[in-house]
N, C-alpha and C. Protein backbone atom coordinates (compact mmCIF):
# COMPACT_ATOMS: atom_id res chain seq x y z
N UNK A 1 124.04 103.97 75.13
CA UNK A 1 125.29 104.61 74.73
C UNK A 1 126.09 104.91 75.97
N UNK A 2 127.27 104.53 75.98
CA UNK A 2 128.27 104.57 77.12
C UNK A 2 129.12 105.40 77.13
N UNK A 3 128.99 106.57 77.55
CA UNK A 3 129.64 107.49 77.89
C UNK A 3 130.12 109.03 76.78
N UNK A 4 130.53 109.94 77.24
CA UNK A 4 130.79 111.00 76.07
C UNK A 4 131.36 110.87 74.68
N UNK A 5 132.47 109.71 75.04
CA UNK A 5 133.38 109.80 74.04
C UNK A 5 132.34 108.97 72.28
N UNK A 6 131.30 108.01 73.46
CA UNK A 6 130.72 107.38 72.66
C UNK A 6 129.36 108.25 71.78
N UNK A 7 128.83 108.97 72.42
CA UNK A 7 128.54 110.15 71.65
C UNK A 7 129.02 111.08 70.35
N UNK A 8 130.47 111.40 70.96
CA UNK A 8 131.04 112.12 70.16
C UNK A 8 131.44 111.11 68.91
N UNK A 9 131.35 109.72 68.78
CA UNK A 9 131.64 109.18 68.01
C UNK A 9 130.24 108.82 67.10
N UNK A 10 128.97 108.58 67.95
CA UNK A 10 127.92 108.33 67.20
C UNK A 10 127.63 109.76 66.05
N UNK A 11 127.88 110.72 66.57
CA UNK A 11 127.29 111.96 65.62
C UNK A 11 128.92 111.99 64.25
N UNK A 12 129.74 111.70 64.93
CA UNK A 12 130.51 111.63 64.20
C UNK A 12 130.48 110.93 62.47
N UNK A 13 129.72 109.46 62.82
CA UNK A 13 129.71 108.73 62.35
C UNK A 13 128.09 108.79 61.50
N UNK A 14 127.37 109.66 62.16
CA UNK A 14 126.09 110.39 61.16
C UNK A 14 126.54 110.74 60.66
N UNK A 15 127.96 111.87 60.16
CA UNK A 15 128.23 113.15 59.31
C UNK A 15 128.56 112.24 58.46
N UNK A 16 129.65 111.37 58.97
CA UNK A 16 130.56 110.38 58.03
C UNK A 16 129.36 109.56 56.92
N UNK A 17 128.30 109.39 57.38
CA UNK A 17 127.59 108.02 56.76
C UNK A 17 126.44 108.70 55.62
N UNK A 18 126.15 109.76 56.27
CA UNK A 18 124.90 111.03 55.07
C UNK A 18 125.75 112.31 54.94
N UNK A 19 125.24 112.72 53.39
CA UNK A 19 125.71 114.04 53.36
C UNK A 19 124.83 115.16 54.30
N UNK A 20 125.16 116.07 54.34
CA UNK A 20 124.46 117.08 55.24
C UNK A 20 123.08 117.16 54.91
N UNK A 21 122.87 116.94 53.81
CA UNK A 21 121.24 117.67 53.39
C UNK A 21 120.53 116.24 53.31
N UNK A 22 120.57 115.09 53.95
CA UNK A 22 120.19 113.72 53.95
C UNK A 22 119.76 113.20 55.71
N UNK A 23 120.33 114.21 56.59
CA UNK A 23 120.10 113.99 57.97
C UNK A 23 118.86 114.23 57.69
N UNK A 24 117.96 113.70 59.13
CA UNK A 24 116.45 114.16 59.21
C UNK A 24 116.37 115.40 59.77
N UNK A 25 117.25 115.96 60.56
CA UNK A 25 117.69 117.03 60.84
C UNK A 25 117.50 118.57 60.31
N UNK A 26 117.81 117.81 58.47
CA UNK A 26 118.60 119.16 57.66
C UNK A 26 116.98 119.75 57.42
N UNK A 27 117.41 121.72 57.00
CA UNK A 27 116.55 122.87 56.74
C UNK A 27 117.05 123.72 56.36
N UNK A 28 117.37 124.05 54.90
CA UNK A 28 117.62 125.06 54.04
C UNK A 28 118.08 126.34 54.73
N UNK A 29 117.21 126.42 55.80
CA UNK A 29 117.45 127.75 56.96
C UNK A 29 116.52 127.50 57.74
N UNK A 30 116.67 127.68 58.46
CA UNK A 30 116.03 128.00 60.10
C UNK A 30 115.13 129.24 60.63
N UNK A 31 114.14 129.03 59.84
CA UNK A 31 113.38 129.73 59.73
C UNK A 31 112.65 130.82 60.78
N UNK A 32 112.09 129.47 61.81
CA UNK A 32 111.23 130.26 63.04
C UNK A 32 112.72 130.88 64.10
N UNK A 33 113.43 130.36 64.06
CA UNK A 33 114.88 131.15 65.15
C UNK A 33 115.45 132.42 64.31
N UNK A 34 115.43 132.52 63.21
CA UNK A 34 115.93 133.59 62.63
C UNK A 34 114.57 134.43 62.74
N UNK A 35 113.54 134.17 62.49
CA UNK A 35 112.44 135.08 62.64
C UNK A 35 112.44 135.61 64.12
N UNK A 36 112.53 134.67 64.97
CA UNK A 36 112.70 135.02 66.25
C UNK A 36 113.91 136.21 67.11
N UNK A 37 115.14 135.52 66.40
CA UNK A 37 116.08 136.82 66.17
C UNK A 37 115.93 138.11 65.57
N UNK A 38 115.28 138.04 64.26
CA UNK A 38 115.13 139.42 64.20
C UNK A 38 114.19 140.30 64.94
N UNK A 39 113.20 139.45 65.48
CA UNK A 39 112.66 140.29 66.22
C UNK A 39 113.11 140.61 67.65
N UNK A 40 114.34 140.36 68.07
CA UNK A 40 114.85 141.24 69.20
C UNK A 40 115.68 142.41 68.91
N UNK A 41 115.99 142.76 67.44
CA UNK A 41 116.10 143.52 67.10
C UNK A 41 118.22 143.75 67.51
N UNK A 42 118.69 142.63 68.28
CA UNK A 42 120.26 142.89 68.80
C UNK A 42 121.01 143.58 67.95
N UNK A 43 121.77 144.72 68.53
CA UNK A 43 122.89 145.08 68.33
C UNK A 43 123.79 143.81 67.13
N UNK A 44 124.67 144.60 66.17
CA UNK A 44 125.52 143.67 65.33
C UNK A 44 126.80 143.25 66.03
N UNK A 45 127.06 143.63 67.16
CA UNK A 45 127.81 143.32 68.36
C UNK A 45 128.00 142.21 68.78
N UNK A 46 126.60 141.79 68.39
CA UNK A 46 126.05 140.79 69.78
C UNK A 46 126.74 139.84 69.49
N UNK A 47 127.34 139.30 70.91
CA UNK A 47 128.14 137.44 71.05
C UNK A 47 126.90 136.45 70.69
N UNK A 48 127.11 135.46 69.96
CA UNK A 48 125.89 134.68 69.61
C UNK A 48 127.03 133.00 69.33
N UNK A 49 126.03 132.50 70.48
CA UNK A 49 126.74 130.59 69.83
C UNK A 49 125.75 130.28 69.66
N UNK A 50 125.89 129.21 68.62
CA UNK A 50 124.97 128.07 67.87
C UNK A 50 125.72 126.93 68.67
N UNK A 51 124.76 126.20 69.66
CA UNK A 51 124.88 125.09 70.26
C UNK A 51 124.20 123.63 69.15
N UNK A 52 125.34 122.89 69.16
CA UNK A 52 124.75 121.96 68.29
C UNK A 52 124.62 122.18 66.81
N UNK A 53 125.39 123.22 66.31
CA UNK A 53 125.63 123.38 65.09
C UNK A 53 125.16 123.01 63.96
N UNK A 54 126.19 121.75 64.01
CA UNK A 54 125.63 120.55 63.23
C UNK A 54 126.39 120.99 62.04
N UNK A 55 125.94 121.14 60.49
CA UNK A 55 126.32 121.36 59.41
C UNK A 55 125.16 122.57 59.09
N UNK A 56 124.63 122.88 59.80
CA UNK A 56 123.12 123.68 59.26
C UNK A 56 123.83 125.16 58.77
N UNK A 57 123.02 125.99 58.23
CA UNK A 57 123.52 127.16 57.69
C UNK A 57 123.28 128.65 58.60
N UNK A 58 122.66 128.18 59.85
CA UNK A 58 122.47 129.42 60.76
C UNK A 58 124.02 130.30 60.77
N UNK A 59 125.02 129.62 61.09
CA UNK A 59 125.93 130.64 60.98
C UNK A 59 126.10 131.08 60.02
N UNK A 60 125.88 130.71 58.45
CA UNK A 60 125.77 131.62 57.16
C UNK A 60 124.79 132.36 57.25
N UNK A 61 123.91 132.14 57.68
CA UNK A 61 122.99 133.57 57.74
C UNK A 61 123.15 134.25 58.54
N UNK A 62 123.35 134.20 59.64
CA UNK A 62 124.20 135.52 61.00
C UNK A 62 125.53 136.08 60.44
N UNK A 63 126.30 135.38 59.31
CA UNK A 63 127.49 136.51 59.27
C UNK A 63 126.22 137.17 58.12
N UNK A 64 125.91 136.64 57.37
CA UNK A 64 124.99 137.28 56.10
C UNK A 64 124.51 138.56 56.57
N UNK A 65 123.69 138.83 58.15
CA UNK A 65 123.08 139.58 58.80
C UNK A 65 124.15 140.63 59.39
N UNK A 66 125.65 140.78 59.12
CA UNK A 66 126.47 141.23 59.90
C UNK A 66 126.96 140.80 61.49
N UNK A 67 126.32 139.96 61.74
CA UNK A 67 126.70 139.42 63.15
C UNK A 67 128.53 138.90 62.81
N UNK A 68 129.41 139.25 63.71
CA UNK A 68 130.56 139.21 63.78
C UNK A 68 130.90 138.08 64.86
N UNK A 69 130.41 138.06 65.73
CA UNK A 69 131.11 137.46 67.17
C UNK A 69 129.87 136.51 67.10
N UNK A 70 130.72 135.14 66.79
CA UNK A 70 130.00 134.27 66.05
C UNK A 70 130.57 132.95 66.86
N UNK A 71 130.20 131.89 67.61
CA UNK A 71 130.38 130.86 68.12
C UNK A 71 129.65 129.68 67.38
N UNK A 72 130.13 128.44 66.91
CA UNK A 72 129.53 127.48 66.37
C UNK A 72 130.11 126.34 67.61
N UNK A 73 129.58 125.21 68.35
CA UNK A 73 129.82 124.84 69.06
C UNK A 73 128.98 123.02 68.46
N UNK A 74 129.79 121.88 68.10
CA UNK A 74 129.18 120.75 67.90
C UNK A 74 130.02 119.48 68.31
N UNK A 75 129.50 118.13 68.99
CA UNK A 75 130.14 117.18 69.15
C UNK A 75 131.13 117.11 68.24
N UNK A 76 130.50 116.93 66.45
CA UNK A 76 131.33 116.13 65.82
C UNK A 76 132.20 117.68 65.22
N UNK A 77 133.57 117.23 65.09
CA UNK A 77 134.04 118.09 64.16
C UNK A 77 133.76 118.15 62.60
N UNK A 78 133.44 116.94 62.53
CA UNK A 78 133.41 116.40 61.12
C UNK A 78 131.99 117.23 60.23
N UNK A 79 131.14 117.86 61.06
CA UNK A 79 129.71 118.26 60.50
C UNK A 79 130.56 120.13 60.61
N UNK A 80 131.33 120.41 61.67
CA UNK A 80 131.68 121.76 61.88
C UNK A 80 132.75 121.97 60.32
N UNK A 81 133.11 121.01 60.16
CA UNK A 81 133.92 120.86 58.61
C UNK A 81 133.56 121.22 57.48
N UNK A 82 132.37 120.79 57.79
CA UNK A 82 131.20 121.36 56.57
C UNK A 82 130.73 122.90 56.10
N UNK A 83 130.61 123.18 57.24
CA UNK A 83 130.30 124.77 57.70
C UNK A 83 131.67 125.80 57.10
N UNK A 84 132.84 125.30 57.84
CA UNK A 84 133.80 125.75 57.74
C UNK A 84 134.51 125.76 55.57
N UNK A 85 134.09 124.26 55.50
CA UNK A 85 134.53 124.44 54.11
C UNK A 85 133.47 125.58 53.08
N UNK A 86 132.16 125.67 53.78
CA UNK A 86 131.25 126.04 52.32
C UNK A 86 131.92 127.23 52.90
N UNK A 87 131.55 128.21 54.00
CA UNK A 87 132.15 129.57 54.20
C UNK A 87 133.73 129.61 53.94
N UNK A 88 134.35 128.99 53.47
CA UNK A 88 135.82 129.41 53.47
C UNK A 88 135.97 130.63 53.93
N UNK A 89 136.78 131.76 53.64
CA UNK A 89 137.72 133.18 54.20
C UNK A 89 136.67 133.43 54.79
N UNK A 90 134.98 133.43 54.49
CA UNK A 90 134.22 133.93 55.16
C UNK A 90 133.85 133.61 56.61
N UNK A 91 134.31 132.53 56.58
CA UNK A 91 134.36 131.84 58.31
C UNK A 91 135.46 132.10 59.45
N UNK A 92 136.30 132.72 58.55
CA UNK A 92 137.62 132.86 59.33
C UNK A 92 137.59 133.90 60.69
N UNK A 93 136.48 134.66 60.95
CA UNK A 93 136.22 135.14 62.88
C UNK A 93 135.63 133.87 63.28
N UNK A 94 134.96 133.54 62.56
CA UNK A 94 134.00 132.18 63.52
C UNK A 94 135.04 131.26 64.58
N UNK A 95 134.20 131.32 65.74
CA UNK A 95 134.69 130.56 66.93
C UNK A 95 134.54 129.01 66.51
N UNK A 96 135.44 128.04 66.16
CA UNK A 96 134.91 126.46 65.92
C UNK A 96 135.36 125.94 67.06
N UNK A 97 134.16 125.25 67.97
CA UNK A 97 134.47 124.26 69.20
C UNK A 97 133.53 122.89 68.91
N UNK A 98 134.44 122.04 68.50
CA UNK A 98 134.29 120.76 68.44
C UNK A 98 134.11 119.93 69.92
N UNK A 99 132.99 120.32 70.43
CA UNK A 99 133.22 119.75 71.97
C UNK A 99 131.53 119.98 72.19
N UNK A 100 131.80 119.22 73.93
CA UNK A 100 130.38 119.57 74.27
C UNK A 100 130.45 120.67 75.21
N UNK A 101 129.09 121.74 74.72
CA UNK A 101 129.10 122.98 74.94
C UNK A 101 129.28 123.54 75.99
N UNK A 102 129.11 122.36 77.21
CA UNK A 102 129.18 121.88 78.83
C UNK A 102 130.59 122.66 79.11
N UNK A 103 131.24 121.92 78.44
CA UNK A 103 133.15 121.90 78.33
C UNK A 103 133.93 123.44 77.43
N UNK A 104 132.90 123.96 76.82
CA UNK A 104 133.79 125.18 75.95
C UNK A 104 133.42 126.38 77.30
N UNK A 105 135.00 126.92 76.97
CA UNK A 105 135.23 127.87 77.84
C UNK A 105 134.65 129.10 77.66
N UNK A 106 133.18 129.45 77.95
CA UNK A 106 133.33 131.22 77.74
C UNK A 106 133.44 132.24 78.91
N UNK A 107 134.03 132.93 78.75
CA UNK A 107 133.95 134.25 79.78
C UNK A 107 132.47 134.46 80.57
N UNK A 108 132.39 134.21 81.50
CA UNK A 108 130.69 134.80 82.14
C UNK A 108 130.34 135.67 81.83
N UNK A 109 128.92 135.57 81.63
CA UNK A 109 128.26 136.38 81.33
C UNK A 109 128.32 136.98 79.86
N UNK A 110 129.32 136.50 78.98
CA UNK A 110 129.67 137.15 77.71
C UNK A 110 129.16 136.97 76.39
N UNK A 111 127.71 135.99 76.73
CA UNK A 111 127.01 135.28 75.32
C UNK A 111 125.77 136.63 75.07
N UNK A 112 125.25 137.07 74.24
CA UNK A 112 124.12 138.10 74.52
C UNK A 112 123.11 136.96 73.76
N UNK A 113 123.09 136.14 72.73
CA UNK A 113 122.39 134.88 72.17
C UNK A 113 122.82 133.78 72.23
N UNK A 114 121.89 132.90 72.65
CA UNK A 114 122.35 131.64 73.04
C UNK A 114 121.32 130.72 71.83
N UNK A 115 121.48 129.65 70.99
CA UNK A 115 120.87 129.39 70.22
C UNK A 115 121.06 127.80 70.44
N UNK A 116 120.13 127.01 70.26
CA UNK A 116 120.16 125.21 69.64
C UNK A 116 119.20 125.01 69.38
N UNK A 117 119.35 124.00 68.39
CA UNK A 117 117.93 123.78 67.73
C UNK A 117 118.40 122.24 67.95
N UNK A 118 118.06 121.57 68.78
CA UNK A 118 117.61 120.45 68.82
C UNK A 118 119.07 119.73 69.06
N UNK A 119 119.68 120.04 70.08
CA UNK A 119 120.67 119.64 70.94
C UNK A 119 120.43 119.43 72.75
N UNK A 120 119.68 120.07 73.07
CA UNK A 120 119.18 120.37 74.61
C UNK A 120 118.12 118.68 74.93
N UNK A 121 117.16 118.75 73.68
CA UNK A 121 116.44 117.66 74.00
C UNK A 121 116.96 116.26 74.03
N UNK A 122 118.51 116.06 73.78
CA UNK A 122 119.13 114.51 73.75
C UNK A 122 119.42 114.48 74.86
N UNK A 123 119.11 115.78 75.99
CA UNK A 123 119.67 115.57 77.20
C UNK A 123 118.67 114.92 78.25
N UNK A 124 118.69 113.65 78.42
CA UNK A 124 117.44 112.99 79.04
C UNK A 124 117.83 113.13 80.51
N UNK A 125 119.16 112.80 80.72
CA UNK A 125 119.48 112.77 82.36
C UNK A 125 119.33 113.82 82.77
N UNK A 126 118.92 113.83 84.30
CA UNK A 126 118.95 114.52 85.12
C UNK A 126 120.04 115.44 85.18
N UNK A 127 121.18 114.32 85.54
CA UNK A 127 122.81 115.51 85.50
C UNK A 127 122.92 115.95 84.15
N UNK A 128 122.86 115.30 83.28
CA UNK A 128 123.07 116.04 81.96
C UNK A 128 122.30 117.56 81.59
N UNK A 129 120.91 117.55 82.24
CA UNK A 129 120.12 118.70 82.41
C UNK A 129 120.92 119.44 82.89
N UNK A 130 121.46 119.33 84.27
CA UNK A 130 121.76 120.22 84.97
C UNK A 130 122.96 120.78 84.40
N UNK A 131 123.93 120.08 83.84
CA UNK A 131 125.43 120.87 83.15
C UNK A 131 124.72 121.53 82.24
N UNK A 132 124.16 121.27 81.72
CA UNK A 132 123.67 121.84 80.34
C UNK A 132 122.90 123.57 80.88
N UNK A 133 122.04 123.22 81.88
CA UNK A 133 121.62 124.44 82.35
C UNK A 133 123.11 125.72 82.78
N UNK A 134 123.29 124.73 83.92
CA UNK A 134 124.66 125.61 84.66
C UNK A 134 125.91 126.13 83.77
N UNK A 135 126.36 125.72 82.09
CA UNK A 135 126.60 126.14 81.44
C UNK A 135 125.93 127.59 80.80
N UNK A 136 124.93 127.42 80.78
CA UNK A 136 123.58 127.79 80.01
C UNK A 136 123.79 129.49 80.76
N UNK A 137 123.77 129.85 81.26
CA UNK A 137 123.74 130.45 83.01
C UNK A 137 124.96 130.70 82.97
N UNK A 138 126.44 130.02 83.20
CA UNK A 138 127.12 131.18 83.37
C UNK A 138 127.79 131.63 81.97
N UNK A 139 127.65 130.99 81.31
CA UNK A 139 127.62 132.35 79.68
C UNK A 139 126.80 133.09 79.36
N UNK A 140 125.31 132.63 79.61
CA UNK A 140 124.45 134.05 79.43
C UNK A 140 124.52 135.30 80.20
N UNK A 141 124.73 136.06 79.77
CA UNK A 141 124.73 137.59 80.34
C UNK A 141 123.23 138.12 81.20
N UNK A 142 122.94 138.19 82.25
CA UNK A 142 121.61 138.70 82.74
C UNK A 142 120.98 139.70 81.66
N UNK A 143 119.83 139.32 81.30
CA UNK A 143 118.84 140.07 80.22
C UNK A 143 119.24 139.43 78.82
N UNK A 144 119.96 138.46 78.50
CA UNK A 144 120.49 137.99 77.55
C UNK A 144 119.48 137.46 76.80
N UNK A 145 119.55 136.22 75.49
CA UNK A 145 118.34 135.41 75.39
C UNK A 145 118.80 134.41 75.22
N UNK A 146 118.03 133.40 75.06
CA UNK A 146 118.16 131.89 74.77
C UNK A 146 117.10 131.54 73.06
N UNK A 147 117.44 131.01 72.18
CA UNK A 147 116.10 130.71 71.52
C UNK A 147 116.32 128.73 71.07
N UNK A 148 115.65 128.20 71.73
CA UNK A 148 116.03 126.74 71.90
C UNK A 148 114.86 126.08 71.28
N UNK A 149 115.17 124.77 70.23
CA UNK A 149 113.85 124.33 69.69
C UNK A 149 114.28 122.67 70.56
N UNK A 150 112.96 122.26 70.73
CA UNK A 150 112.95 121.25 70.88
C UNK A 150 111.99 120.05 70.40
N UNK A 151 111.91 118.69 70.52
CA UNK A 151 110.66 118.10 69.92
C UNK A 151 109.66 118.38 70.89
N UNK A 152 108.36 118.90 70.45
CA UNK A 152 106.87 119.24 71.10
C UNK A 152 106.45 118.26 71.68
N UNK A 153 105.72 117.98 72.10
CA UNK A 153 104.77 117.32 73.26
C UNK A 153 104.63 115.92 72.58
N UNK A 154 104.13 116.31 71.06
CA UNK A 154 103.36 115.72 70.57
C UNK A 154 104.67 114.93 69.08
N UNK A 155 105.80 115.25 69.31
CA UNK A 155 107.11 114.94 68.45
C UNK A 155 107.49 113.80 68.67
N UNK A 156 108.74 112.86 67.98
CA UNK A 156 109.25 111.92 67.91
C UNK A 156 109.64 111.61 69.23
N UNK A 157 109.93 110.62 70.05
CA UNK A 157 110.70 110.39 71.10
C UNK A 157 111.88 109.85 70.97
N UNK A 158 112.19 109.58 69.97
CA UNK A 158 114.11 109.47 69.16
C UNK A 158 114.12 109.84 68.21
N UNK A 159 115.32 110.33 67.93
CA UNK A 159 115.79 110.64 67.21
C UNK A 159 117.70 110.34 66.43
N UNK A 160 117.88 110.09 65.54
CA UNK A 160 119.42 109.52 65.38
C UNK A 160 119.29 108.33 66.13
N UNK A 161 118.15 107.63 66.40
CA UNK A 161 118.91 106.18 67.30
C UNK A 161 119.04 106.59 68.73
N UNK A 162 118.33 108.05 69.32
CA UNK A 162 118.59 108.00 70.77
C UNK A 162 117.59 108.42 70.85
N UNK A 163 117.32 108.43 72.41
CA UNK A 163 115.74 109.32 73.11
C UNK A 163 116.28 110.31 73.56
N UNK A 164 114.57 111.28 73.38
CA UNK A 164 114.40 112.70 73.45
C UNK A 164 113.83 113.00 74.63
N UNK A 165 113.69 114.38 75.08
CA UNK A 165 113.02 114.43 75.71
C UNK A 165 111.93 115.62 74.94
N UNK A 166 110.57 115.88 74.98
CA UNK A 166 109.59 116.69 74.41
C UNK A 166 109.35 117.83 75.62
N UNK A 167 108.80 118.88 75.04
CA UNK A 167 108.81 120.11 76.06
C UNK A 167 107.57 120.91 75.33
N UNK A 168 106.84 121.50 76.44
CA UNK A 168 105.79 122.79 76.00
C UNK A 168 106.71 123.63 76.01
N UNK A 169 106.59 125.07 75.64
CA UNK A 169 107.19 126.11 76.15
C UNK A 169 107.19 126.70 77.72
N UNK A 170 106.72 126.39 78.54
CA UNK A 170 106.65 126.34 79.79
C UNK A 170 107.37 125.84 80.35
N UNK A 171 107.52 124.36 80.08
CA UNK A 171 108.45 123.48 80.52
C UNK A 171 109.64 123.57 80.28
N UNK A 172 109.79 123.82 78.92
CA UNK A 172 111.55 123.88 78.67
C UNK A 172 111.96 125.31 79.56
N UNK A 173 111.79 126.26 79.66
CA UNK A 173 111.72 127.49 80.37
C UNK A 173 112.22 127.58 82.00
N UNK A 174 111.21 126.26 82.40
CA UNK A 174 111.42 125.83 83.82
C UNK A 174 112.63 124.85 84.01
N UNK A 175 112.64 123.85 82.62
CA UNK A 175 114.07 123.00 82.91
C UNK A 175 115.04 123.74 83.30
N UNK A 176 115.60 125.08 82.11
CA UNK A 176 116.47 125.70 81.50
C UNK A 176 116.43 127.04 83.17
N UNK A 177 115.88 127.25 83.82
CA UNK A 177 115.85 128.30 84.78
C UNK A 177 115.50 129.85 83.88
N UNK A 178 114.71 129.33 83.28
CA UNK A 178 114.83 130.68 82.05
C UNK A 178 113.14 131.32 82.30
N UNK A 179 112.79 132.80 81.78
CA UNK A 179 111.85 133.53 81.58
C UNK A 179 111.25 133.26 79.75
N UNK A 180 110.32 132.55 79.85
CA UNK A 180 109.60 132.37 78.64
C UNK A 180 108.99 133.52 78.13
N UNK A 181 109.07 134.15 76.73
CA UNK A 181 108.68 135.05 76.26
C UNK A 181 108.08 135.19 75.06
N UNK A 182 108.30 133.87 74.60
CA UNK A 182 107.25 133.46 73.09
C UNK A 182 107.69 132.21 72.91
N UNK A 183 106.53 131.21 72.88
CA UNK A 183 106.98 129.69 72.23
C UNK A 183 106.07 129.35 71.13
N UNK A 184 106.94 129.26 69.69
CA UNK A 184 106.32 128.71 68.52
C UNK A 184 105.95 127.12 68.30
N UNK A 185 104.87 126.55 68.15
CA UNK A 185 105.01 125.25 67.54
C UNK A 185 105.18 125.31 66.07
N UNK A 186 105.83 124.39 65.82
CA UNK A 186 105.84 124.59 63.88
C UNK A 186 106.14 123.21 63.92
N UNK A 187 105.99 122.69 62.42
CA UNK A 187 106.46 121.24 61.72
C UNK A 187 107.51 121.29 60.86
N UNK A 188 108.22 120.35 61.21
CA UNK A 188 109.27 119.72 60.00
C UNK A 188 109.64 118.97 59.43
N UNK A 189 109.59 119.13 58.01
CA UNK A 189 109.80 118.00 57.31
C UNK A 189 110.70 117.86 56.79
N UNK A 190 111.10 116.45 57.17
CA UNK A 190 112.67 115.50 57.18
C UNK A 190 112.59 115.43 55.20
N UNK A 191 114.14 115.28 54.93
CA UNK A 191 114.48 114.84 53.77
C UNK A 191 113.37 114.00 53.10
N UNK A 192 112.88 112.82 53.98
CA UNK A 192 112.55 111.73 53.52
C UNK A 192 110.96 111.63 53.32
N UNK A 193 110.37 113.28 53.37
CA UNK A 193 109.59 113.43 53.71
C UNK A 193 108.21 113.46 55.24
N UNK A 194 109.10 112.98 56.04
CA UNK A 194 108.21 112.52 57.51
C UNK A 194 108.18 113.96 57.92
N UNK A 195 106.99 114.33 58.93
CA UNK A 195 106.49 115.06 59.78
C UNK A 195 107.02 115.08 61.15
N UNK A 196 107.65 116.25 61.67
CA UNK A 196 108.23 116.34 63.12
C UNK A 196 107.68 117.77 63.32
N UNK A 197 106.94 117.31 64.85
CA UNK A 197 106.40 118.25 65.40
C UNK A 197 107.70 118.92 66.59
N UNK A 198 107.63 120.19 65.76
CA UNK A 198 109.28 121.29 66.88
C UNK A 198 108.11 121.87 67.72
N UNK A 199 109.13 122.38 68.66
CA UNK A 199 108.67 123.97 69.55
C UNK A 199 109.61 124.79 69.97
N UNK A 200 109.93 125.88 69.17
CA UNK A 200 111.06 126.44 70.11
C UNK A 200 110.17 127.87 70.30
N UNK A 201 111.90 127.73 71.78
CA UNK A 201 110.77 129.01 72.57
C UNK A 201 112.09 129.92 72.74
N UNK A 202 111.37 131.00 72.55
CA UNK A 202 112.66 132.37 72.75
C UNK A 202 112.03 132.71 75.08
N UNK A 203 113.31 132.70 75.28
CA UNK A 203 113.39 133.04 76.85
C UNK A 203 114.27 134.37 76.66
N UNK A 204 114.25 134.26 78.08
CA UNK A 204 115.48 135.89 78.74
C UNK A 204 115.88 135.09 80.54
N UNK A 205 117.43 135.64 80.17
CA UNK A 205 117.85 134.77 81.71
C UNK A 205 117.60 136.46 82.08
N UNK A 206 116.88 135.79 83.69
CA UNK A 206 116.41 137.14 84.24
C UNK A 206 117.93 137.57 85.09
């Protein structure tokens, strides 16, 4: 795949081609990150982006939870469309950035949750790591969190037609410059029935 724009057109062209609940992707809710969230117990204050969005329903359940200051952040607009239509008036604080998360502008230091579930691991390059981190870093607030899933050790090595990269909780921790503080393995099962081995791990930028 050659270059960003061509990205932004491949995911594009996933939303366009399956309905939302037909990706291998899709999950009713997001189970182990919301479990993981509630147990930090944040303020209803708290700034929170969903990196990699997608069409998934995490931001319906964070306004559900009272969370207000709400960031949804995805390549395609076309999946953020989705989101936006089922919440109608109810979406209307939500931050929509159709971009890569590299490129959306936030204030330093001003994220208190940083969230993706399976956006971090398409990042195979080296430089791509590194924007992704150095983003990562100057929106998180010192003591902030991160809760990031990725494919496990033992997970697919593509996914959508691209390669992944797989992570222990250790590792992603050390990519990310982050303090590891609990990493779940769990399984998921795709629409189509197949088995994908996740791991996400809740950190703290020290």
């Amino acid at each position: 795949m050659d270059g960003r724009m061509s990205l932004v057109e491949h995911w594009h062209d996933t939303y366009q081609k399956r309905p939302p609940t037909r990706v291998t992707w899709y999950r009713a809710h997001l189970e182990t990150s919301l479990a993981l969230l509630q147990s930090l117990e944040l303020p209803l204050s708290s700034a929170i982006v969903d990196v990699g969005a997608g069409a998934s329903t995490l931001i319906d359940d964070l306004l559900d939870q009272g969370f207000s200051k709400v960031t949804a952040v995805d390549l395609s607009a076309s999946a953020l469309a989705v989101i936006e239509r089922r919440l109608g008036a109810r979406g209307e604080g939500v931050r929509w950035c159709a971009q890569d998360v590299c490129d959306v502008s936030f204030e330093p230091g001003s994220i208190d949750l940083w969230h993706d579930r399976a956006a971090f691991h398409f990042q195979v390059e080296e430089a791509d790591k590194a924007r992704y981190r150095a983003a990562l870093h100057s929106a998180l607030r010192p003591g902030g969190y991160a809760i990031v899933s990725t494919f496990a050790p033992d997970g697919p090595q593509r996914c959508s037609g691209l390669p992944t990269e797989r992570y222990t909780g250790p590792q992603l921790a050390e990519a990310l410059g982050l303090t590891l503080v609990e990493a779940v393995l769990h399984v998921h099962d795709t629409p189509a029935g197949n088995h994908q081995r996740f791991m996400t791990a809740l950190m703290t930028r020290p």
